[in-house]
C-alpha atoms as a PDB file:
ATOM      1  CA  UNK A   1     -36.045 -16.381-121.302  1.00  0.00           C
ATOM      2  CA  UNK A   2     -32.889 -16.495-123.092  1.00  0.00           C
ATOM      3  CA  UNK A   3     -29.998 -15.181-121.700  1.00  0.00           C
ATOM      4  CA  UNK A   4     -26.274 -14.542-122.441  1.00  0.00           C
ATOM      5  CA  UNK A   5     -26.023 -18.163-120.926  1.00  0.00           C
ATOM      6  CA  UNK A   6     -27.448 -19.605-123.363  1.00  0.00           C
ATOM      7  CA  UNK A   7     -25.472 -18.158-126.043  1.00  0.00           C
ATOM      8  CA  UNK A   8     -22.109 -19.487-124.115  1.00  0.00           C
ATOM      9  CA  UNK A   9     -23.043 -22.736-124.477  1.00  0.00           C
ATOM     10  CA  UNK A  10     -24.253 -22.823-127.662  1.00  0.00           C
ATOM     11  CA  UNK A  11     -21.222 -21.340-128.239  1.00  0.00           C
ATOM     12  CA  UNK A  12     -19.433 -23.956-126.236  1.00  0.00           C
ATOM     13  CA  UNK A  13     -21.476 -26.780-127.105  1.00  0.00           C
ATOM     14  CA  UNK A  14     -19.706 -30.374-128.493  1.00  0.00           C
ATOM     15  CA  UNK A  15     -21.948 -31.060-130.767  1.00  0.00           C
ATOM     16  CA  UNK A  16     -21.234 -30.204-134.451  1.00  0.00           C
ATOM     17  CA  UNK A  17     -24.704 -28.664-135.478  1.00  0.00           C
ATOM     18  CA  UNK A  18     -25.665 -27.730-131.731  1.00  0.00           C
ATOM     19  CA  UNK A  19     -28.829 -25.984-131.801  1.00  0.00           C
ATOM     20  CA  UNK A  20     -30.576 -23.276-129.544  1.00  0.00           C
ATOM     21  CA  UNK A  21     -34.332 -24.309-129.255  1.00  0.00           C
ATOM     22  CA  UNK A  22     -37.306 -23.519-126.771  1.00  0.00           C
ATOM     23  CA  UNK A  23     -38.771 -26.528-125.107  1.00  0.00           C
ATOM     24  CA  UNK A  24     -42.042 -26.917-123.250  1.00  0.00           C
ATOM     25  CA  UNK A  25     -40.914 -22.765-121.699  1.00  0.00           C
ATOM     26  CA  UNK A  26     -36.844 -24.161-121.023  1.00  0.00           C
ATOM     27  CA  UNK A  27     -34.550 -22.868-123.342  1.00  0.00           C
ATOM     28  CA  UNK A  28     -31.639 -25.923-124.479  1.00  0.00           C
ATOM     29  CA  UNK A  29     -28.948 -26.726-126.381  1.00  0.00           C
ATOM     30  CA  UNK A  30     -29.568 -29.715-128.479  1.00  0.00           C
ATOM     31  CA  UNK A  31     -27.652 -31.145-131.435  1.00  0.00           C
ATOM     32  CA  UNK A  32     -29.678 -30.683-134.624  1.00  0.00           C
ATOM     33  CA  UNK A  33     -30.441 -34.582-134.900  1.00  0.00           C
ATOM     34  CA  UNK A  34     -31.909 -34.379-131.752  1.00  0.00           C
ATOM     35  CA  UNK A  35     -34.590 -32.339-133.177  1.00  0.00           C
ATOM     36  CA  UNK A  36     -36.806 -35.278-134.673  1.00  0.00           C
ATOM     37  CA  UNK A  37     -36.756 -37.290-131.627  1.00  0.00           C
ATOM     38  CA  UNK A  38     -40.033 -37.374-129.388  1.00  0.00           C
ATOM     39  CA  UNK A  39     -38.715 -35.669-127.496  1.00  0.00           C
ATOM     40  CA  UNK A  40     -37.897 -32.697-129.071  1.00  0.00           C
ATOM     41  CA  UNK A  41     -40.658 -32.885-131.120  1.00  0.00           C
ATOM     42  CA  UNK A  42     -42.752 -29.618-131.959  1.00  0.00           C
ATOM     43  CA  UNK A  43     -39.591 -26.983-130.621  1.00  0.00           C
ATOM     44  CA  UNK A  44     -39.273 -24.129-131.273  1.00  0.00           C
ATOM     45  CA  UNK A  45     -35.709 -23.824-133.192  1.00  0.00           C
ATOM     46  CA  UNK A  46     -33.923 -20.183-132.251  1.00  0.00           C
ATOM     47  CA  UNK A  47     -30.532 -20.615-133.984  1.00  0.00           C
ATOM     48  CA  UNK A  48     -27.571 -23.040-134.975  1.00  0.00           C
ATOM     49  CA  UNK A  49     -24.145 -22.492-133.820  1.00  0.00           C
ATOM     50  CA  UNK A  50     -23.374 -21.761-137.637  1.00  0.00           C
ATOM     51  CA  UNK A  51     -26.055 -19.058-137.785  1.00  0.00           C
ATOM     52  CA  UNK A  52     -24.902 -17.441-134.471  1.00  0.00           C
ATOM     53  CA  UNK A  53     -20.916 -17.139-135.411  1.00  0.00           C
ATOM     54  CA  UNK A  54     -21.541 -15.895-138.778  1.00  0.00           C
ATOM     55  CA  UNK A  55     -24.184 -13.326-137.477  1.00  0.00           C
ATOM     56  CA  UNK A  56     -21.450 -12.569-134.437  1.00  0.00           C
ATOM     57  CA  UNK A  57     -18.715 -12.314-136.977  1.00  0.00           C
ATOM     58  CA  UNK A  58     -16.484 -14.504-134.313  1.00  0.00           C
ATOM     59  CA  UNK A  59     -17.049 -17.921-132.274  1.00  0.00           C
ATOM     60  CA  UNK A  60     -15.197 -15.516-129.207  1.00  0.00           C
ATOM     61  CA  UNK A  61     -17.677 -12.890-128.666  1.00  0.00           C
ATOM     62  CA  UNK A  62     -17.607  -9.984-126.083  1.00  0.00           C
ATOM     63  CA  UNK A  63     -19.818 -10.550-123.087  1.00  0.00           C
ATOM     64  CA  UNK A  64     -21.751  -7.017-124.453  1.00  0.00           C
ATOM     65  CA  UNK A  65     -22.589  -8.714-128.098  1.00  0.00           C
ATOM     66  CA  UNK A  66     -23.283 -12.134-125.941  1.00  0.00           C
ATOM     67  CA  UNK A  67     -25.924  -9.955-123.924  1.00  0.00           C
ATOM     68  CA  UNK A  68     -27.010  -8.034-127.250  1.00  0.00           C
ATOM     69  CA  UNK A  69     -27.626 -11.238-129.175  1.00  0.00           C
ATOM     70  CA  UNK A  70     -29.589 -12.876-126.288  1.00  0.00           C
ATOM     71  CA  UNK A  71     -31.647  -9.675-125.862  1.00  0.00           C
ATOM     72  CA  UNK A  72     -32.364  -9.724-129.615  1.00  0.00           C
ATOM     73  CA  UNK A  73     -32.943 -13.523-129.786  1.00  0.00           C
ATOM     74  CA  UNK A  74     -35.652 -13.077-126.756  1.00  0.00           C
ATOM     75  CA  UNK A  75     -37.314 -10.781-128.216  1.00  0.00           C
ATOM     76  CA  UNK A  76     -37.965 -12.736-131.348  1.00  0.00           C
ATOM     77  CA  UNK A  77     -39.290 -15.310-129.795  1.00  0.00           C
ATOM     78  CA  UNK A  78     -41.684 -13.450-126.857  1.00  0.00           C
ATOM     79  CA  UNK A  79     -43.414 -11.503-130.358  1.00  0.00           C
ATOM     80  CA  UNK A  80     -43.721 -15.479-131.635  1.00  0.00           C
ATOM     81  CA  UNK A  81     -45.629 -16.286-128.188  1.00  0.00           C
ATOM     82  CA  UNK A  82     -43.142 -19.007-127.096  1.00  0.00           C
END
C-alpha cells in the first residue's frame, strides 16, 4: 500500500504541514487542514512531513531509507487493518 512514492511526495509536497493519510484503501498526500473536511473525514493519519524528516534525519533521503521507511510505514498500518 504505501510505497517509496509516497514518501517522495510527501517529501516534495507544497503544503507546509503536508500529511501522509489512508483514504477509503488510496494512500494521499493532504495538507493537515484538509483533514477536517468531509472529505477527509475518518482517515487514517500515517505521518507529517515534520515527523518523517526528523525520523529520516534529512528532507534528502537515499532511495534505500525512502524504501525502508515505506516498508516500515506499511506495515504499521496492514497490523492496524487499514
Amino acid at each position: 500500500m504505501i510505497r517509496p512514492e509516497h514518501i517522495e511526495a510527501l517529501l516534495g509536497s507544497d503544503a507546509d504541514d503536508a500529511t501522509l493519510i489512508v483514504t477509503v484503501g488510496t494512500v494521499v498526500v493532504v495538507p493537515a487542514s484538509a483533514l477536517d473536511s468531509e472529505r477527509y473525514r475518518g482517515a487514517l493519519e500515517i505521518i507529517s512531513r515534520h515527523d518523517l524528516v526528523t525520523r529520516l534525519g534529512t528532507s534528502a533521503p537515499s532511495r534505500r531509507d525512502l524504501e525502508e521507511t515505506a516498508a516500515g510505514l506499511d506495515t504499521a498500518v496492514t497490523r492496524l487493518g487499514a
